[in-house]
C-alpha atoms as a PDB file:
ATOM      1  CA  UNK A   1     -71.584  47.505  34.218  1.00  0.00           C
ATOM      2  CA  UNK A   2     -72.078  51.429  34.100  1.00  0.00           C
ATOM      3  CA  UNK A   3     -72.033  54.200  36.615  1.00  0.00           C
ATOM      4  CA  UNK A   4     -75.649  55.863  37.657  1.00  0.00           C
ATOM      5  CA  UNK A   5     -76.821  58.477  39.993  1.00  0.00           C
ATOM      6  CA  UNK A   6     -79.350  57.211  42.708  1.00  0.00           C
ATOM      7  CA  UNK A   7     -82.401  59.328  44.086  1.00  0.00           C
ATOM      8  CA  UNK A   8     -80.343  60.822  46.659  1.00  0.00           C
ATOM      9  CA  UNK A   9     -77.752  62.073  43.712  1.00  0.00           C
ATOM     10  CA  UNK A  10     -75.375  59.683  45.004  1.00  0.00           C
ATOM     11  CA  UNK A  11     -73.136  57.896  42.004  1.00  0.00           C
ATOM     12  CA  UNK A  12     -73.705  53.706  41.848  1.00  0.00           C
ATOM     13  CA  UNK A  13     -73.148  50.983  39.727  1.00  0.00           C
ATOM     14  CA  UNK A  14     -75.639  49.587  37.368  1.00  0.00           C
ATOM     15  CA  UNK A  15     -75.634  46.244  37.680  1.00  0.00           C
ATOM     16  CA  UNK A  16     -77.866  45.436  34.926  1.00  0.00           C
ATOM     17  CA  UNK A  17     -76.015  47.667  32.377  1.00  0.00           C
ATOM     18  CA  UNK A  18     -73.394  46.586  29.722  1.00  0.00           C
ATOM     19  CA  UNK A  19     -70.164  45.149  30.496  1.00  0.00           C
ATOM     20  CA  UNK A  20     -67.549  47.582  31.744  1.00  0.00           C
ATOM     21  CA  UNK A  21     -64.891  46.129  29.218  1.00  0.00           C
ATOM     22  CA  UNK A  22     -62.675  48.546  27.188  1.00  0.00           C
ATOM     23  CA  UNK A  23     -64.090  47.939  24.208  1.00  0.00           C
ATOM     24  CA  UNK A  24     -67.918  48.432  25.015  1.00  0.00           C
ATOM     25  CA  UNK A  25     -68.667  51.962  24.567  1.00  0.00           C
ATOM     26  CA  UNK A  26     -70.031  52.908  21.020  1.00  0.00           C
ATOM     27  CA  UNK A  27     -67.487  52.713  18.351  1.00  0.00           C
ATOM     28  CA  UNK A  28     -64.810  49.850  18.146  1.00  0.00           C
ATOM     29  CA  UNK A  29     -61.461  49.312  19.790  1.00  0.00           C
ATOM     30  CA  UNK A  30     -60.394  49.511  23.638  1.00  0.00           C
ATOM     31  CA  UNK A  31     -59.528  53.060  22.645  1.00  0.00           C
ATOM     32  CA  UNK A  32     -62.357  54.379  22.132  1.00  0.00           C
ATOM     33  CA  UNK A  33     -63.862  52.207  24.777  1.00  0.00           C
ATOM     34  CA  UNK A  34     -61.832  53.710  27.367  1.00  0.00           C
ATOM     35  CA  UNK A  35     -62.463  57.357  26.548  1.00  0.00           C
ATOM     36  CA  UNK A  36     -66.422  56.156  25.943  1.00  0.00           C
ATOM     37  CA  UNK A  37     -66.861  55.263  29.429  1.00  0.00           C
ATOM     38  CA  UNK A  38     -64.343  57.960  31.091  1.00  0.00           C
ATOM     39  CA  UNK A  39     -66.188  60.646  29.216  1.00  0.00           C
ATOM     40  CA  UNK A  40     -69.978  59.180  30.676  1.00  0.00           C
ATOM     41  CA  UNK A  41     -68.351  58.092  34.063  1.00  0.00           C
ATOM     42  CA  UNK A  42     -67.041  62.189  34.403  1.00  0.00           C
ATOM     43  CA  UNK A  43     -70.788  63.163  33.372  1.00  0.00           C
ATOM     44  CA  UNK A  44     -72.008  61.339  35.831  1.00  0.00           C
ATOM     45  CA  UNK A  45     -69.962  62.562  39.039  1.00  0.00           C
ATOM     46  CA  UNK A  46     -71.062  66.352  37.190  1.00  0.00           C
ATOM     47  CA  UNK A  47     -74.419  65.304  37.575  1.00  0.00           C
ATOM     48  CA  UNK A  48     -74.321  64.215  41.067  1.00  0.00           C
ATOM     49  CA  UNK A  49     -72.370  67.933  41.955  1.00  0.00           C
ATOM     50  CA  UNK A  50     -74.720  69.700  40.570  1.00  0.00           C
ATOM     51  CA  UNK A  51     -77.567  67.445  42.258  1.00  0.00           C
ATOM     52  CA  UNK A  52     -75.974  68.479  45.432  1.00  0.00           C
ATOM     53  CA  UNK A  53     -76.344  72.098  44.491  1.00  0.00           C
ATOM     54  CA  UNK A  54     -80.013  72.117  43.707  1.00  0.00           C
ATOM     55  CA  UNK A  55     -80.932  69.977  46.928  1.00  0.00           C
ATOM     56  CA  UNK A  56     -78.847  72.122  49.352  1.00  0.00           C
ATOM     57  CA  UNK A  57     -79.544  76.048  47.911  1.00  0.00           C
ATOM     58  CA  UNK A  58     -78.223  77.534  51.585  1.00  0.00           C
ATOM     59  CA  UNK A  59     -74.473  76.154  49.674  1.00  0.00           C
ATOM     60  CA  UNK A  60     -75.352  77.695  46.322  1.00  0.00           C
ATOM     61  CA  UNK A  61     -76.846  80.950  47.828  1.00  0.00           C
ATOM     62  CA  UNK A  62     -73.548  81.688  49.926  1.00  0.00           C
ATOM     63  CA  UNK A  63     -71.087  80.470  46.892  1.00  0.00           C
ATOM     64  CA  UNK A  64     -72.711  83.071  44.691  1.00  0.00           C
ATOM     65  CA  UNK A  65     -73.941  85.852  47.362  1.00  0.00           C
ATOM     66  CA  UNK A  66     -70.899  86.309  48.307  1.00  0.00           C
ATOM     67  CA  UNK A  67     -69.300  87.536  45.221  1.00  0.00           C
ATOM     68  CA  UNK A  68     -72.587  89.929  45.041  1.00  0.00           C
ATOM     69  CA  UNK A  69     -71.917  91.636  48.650  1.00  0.00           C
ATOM     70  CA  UNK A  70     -68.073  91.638  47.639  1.00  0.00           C
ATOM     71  CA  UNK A  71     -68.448  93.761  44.436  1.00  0.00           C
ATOM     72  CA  UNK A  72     -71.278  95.961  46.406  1.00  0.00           C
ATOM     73  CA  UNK A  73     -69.096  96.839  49.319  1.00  0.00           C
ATOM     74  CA  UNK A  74     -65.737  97.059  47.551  1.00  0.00           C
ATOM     75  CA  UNK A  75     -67.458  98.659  45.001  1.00  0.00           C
ATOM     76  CA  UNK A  76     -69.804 101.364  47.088  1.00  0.00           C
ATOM     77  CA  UNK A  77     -66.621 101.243  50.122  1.00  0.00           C
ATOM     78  CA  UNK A  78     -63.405 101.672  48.309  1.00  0.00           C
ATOM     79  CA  UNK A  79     -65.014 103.546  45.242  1.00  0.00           C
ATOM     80  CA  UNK A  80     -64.560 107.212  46.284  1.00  0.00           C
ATOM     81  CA  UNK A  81     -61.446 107.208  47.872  1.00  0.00           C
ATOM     82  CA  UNK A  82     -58.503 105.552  45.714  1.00  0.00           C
ATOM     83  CA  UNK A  83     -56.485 106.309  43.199  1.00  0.00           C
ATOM     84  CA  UNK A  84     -55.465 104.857  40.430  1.00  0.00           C
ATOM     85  CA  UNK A  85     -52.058 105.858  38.960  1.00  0.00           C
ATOM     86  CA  UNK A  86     -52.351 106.949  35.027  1.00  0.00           C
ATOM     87  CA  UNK A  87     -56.196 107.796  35.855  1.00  0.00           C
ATOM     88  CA  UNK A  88     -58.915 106.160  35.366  1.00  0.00           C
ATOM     89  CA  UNK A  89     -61.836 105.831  37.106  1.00  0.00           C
ATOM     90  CA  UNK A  90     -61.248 103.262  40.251  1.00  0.00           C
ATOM     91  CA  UNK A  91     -64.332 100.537  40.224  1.00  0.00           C
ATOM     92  CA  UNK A  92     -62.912 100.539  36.697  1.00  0.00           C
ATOM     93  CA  UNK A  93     -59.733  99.498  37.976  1.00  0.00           C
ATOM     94  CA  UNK A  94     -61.464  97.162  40.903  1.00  0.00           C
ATOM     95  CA  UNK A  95     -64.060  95.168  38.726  1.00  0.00           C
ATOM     96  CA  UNK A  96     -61.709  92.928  37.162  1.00  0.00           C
ATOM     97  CA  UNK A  97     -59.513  92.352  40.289  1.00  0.00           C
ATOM     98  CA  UNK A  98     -62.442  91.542  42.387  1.00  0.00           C
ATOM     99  CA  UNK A  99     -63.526  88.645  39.304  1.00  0.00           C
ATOM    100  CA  UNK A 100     -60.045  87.447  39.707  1.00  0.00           C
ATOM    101  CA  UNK A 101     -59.924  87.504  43.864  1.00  0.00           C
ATOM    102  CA  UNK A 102     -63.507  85.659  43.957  1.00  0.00           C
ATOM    103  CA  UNK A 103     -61.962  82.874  41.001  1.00  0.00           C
ATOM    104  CA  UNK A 104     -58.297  82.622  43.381  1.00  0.00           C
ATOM    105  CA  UNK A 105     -61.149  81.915  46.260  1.00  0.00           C
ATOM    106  CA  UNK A 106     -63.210  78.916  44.603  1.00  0.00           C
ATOM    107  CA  UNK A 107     -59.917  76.478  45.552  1.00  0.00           C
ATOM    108  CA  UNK A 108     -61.250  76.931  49.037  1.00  0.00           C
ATOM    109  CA  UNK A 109     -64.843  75.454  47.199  1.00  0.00           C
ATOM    110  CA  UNK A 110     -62.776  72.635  45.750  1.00  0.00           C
ATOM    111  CA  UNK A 111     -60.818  71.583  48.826  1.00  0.00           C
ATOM    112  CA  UNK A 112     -64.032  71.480  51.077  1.00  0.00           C
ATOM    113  CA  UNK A 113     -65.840  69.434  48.784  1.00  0.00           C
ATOM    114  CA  UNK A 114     -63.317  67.139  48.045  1.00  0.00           C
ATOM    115  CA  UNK A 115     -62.142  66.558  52.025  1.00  0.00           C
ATOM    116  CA  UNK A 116     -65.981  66.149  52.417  1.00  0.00           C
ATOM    117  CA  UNK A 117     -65.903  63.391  49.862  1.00  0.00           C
ATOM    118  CA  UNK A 118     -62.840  61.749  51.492  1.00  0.00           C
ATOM    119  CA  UNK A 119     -63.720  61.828  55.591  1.00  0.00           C
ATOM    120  CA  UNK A 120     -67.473  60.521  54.720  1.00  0.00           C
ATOM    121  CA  UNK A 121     -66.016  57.698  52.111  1.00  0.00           C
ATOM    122  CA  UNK A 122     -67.199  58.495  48.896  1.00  0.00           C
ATOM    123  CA  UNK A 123     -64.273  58.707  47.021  1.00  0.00           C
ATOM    124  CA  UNK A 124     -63.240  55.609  48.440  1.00  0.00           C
ATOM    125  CA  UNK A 125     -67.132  53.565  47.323  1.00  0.00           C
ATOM    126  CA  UNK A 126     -66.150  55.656  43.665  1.00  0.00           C
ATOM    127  CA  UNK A 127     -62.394  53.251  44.085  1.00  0.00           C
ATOM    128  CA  UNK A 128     -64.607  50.260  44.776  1.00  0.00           C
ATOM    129  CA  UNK A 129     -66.711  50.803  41.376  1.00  0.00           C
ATOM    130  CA  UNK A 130     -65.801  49.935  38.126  1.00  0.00           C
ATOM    131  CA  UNK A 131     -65.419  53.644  36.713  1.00  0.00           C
ATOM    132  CA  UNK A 132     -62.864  55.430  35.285  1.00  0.00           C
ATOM    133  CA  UNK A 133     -60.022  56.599  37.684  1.00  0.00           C
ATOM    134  CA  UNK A 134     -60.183  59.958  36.098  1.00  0.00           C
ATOM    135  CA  UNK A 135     -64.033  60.647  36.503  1.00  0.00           C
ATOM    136  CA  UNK A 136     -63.560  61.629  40.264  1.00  0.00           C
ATOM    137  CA  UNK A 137     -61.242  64.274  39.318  1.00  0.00           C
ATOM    138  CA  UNK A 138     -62.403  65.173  35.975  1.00  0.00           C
ATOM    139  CA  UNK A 139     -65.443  65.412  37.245  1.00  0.00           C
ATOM    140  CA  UNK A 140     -64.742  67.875  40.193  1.00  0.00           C
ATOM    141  CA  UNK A 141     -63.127  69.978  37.307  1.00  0.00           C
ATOM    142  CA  UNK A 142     -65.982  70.366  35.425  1.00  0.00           C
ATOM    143  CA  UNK A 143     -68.530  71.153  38.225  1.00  0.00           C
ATOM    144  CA  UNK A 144     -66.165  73.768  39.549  1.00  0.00           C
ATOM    145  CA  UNK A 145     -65.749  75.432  36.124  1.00  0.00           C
ATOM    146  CA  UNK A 146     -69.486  75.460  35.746  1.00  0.00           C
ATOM    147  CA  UNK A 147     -69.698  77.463  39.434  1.00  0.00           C
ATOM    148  CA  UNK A 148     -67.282  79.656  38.151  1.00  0.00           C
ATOM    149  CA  UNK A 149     -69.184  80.337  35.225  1.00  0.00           C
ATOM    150  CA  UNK A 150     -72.447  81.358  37.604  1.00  0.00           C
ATOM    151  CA  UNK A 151     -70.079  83.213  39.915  1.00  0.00           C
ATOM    152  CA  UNK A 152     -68.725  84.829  37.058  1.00  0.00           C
ATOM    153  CA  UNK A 153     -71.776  85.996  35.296  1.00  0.00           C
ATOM    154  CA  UNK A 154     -73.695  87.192  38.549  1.00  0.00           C
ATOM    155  CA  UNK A 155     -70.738  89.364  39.671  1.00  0.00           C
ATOM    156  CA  UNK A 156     -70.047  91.109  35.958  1.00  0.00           C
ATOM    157  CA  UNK A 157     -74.057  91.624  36.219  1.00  0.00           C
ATOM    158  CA  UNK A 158     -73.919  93.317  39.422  1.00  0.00           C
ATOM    159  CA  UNK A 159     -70.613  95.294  38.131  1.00  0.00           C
ATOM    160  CA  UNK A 160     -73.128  96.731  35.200  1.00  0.00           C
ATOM    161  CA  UNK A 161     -75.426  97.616  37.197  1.00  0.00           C
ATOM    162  CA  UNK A 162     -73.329  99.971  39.554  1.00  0.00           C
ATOM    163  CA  UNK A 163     -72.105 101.406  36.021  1.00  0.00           C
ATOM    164  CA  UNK A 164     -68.868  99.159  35.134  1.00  0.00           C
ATOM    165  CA  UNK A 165     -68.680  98.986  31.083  1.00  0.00           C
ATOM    166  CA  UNK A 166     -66.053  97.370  29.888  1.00  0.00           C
ATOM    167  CA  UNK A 167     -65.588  96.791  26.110  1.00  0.00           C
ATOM    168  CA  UNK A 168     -67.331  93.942  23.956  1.00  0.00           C
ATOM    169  CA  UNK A 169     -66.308  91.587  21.704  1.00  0.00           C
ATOM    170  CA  UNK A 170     -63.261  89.248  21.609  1.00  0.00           C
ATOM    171  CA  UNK A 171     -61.238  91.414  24.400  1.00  0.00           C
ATOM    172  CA  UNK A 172     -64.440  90.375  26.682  1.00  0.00           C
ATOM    173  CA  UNK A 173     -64.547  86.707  25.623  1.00  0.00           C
ATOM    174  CA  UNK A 174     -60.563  86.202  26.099  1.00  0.00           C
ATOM    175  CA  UNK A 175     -60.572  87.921  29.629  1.00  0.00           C
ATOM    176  CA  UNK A 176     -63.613  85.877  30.572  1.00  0.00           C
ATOM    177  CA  UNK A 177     -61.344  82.490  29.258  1.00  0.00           C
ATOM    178  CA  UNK A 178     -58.343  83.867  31.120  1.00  0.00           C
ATOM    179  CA  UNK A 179     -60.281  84.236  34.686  1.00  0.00           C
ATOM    180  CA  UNK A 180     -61.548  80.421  33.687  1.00  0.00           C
ATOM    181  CA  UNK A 181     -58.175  79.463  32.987  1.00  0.00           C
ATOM    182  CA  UNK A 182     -56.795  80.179  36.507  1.00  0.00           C
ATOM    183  CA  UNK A 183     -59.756  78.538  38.234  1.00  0.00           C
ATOM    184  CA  UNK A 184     -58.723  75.566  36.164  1.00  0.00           C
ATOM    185  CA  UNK A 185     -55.060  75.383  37.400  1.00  0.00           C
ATOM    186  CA  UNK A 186     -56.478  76.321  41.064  1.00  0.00           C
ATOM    187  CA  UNK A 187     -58.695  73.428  41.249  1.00  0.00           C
ATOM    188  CA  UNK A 188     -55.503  71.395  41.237  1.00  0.00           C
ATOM    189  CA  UNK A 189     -54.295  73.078  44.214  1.00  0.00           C
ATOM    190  CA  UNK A 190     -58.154  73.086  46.018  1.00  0.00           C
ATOM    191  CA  UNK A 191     -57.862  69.128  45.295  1.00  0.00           C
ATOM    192  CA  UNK A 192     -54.582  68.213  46.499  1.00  0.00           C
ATOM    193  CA  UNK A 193     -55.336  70.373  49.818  1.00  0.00           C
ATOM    194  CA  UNK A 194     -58.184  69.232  50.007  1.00  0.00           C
ATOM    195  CA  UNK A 195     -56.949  65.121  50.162  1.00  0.00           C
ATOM    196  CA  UNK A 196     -54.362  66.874  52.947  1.00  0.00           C
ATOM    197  CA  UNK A 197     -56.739  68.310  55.442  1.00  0.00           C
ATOM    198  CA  UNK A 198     -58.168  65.907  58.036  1.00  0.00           C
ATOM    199  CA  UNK A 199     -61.944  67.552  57.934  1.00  0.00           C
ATOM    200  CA  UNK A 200     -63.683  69.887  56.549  1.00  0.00           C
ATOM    201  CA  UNK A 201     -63.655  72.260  59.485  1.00  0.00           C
ATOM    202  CA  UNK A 202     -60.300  72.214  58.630  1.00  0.00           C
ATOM    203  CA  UNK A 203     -60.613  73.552  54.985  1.00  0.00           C
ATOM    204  CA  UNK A 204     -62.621  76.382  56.304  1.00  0.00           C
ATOM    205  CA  UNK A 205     -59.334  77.648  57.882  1.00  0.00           C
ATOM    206  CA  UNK A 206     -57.580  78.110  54.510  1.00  0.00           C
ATOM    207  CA  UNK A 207     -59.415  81.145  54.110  1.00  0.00           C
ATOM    208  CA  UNK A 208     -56.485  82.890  56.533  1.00  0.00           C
ATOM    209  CA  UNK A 209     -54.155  81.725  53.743  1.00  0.00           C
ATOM    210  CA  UNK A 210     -56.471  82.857  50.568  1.00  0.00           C
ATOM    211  CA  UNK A 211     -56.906  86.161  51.876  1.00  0.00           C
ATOM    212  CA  UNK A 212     -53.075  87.687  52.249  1.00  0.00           C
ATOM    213  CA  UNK A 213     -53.027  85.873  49.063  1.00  0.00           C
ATOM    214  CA  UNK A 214     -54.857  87.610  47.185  1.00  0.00           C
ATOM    215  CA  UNK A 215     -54.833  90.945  49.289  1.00  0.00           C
ATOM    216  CA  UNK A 216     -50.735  91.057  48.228  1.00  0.00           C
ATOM    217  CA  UNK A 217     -51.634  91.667  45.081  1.00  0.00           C
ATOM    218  CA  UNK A 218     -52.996  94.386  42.566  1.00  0.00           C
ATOM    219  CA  UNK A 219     -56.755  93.312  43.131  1.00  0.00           C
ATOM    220  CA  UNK A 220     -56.992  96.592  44.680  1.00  0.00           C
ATOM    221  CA  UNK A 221     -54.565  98.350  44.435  1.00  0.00           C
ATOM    222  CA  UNK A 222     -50.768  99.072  42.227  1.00  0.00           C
ATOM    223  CA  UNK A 223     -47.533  97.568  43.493  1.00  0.00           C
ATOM    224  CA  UNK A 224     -46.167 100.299  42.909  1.00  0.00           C
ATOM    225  CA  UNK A 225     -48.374 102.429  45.694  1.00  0.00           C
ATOM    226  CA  UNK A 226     -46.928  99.708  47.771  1.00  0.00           C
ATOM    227  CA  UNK A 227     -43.414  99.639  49.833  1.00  0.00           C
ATOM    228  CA  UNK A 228     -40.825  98.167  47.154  1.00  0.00           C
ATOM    229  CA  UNK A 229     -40.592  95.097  48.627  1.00  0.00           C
ATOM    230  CA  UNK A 230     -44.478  94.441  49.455  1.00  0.00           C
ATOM    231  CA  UNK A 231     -45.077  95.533  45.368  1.00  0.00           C
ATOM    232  CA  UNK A 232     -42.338  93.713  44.267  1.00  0.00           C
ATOM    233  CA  UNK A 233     -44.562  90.464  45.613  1.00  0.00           C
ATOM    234  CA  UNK A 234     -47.644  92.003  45.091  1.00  0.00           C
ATOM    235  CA  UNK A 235     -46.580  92.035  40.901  1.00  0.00           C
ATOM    236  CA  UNK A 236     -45.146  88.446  40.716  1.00  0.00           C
ATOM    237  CA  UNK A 237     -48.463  87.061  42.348  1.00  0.00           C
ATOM    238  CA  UNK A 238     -49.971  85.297  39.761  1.00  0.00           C
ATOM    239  CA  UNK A 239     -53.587  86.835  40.656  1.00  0.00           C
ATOM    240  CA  UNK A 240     -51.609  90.309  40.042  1.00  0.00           C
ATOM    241  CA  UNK A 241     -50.987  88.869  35.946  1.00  0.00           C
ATOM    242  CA  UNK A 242     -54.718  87.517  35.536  1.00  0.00           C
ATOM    243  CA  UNK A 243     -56.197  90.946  36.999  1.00  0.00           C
ATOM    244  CA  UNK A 244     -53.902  93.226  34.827  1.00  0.00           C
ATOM    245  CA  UNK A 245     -54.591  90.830  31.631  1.00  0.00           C
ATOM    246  CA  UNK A 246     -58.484  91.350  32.014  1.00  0.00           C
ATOM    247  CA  UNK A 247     -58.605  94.849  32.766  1.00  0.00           C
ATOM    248  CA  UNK A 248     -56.576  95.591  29.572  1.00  0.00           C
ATOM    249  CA  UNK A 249     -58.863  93.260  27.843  1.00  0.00           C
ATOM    250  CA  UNK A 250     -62.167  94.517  29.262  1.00  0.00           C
ATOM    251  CA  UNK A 251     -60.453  97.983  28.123  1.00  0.00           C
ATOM    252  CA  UNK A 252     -60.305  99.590  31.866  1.00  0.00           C
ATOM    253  CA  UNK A 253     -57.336 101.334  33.812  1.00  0.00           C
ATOM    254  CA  UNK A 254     -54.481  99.119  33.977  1.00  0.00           C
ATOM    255  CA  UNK A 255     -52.665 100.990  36.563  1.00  0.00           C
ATOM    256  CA  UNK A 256     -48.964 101.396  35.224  1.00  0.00           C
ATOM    257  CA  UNK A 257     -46.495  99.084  36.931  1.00  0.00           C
ATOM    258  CA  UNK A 258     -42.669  99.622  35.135  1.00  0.00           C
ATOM    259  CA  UNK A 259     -41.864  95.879  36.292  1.00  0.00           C
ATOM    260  CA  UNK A 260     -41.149  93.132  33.405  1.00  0.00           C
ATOM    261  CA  UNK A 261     -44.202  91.018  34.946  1.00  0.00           C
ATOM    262  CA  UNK A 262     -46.219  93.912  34.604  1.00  0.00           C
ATOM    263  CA  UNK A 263     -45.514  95.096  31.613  1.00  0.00           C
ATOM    264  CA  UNK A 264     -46.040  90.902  30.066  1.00  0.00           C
ATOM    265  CA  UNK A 265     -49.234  90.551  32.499  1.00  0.00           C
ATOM    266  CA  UNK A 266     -51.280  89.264  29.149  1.00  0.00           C
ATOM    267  CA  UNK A 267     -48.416  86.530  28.392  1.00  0.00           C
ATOM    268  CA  UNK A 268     -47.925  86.044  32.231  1.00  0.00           C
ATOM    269  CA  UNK A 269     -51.845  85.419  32.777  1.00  0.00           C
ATOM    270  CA  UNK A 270     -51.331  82.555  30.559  1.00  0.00           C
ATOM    271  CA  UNK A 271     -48.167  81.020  31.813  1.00  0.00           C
ATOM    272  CA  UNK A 272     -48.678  81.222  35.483  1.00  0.00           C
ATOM    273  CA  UNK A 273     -52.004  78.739  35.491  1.00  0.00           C
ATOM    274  CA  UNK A 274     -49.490  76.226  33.283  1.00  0.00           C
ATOM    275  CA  UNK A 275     -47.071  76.476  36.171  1.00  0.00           C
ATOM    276  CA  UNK A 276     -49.555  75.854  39.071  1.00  0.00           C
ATOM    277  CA  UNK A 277     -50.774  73.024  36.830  1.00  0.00           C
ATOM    278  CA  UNK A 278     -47.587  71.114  36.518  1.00  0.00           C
ATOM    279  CA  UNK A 279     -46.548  71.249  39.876  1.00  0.00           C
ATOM    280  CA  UNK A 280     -50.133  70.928  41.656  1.00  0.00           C
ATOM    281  CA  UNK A 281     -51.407  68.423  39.275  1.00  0.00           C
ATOM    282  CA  UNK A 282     -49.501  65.696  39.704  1.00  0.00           C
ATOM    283  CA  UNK A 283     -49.164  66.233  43.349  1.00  0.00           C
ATOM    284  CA  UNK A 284     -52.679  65.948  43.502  1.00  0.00           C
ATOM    285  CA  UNK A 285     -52.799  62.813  41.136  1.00  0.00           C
ATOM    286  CA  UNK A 286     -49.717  61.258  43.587  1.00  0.00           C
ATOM    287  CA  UNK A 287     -51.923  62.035  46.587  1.00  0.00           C
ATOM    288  CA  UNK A 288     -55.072  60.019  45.238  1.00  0.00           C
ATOM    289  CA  UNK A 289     -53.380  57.172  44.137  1.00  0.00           C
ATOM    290  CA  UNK A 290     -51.971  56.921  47.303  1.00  0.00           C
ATOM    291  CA  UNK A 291     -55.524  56.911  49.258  1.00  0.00           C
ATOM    292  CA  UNK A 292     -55.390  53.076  48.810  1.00  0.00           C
ATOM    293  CA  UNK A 293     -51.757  52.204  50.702  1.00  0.00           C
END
């Protein structure tokens, strides 16, 4: 038995297909088996995400306008009339904070969809089938990472246009990897709040908690314009370590910062998505399994 998506993008069972036993994916051994049907079960709850993307474009056309009118008005708003210590020219300094602020936002994505999925009983019918346990998760992963991607890549467009440059080559690449790496370790967090919430009207609410988030931070401005104790946060946000990271990589303004986090935000921009990972992940793994007591 195998997984399949119906017209309506909706994942079912295949009644007609193969046996679902560990050893009857290509290859021999249970092993191999296992990670066979895992790896087509995940494809398959990727397929029926991105289904729901092209059949409702009013969700896709908000997920990545927003970044657009974010950039413009930050951009266009903020442009003229901040500083940034050391020098440096300011959208400079903004660009790669304002990629890192829109990737710290996509949890709220991952939480709605994922509450969705749970009030109207679809992660429960994906319990009921004979697929992997991970797919429903993995899966979620992957379709997130691939709307960061598009987020990503419409938002560095619009940057170029209003005249950010930032510098090719592997510096671009790794920064790019870094901003994905956080929006990995945050879907952990979007999917354990998301099996919290009681509705998705609900998740809509947890932008009041994304946005001091991400405003105490140095998206758009230094800590250390800020009063001691508000920079002293502002620095150990882990937002603060993937925004430093890419701006030195994309070869902008860094904007100083004498603190140890700042001056590590490179190794810090690394460690803080393993953190969020280890703690969130397994909360959110504890939370699922627990759908069915």
């Amino acid at each position: 038995m195998s997984s399949a998506l119906d017209p309506a993008g909706r994942v079912t069972a295949d009644l007609t297909g193969p046996g679902r036993s560990p050893d009857s994916g290509p290859g021999s051994g249970p092993v191999r088996g296992r990670v066979y049907w895992a790896t087509a079960d995940s494809w398959n709850v990727v397929r029926r995400g991105l289904t729901h993307y092209q059949r409702q474009p009013v969700n896709i056309a908000w997920q990545l306008g927003f970044p657009i009118v974010s950039v413009l008005l930050y951009g266009y708003v903020f442009g003229s009339a901040m500083r940034v210590p050391g020098g440096g020219d300011y959208r400079d300094f903004l660009m790669p904070g304002m990629f890192a602020m829109t990737i710290a936002f996509g949890f709220i994505n991952t939480a709605t969809n994922v509450v969705h999925d749970s009030t109207k009983g679809v992660i429960d019918r994906f319990r009921s089938m004979p697929m992997s346990p991970s797919a429903v998760v993995t899966g979620r992963g992957v379709t997130d990472l691939i709307g960061a991607c598009a987020e990503l890549a419409i938002m560095m467009l619009t940057a170029f246009a209003m005249g950010w440059r930032p510098d090719g080559g592997w510096g671009f690449l790794a920064a790019f990897g870094l901003l994905l790496w956080l929006r990995f370790a945050l879907i952990w967090v979007g999917v354990w709040v998301g099996l919290l919430v009681p509705n998705p009207e609900a998740a809509g609410g947890l932008f009041a908690v994304a946005f001091p988030f991400t405003m105490i931070s140095s998206i758009f401005v230094a800590p250390q314009l800020m009063p001691d104790w508000l920079g002293f946060l502002a620095a150990w946000n882990p937002v603060s370590s993937t925004a430093a990271a890419t701006r030195e990589l994309f070869g902008g303004p860094a904007g100083g910062g004498d603190s140890w986090v700042e001056q590590h935000a490179l190794l810090m921009s690394g460690v803080w998505p393993v953190l969020l990972t280890a703690v969130f992940l397994p909360l959110a793994v504890r939370k699922f399994r627990a759908l069915s007591r």
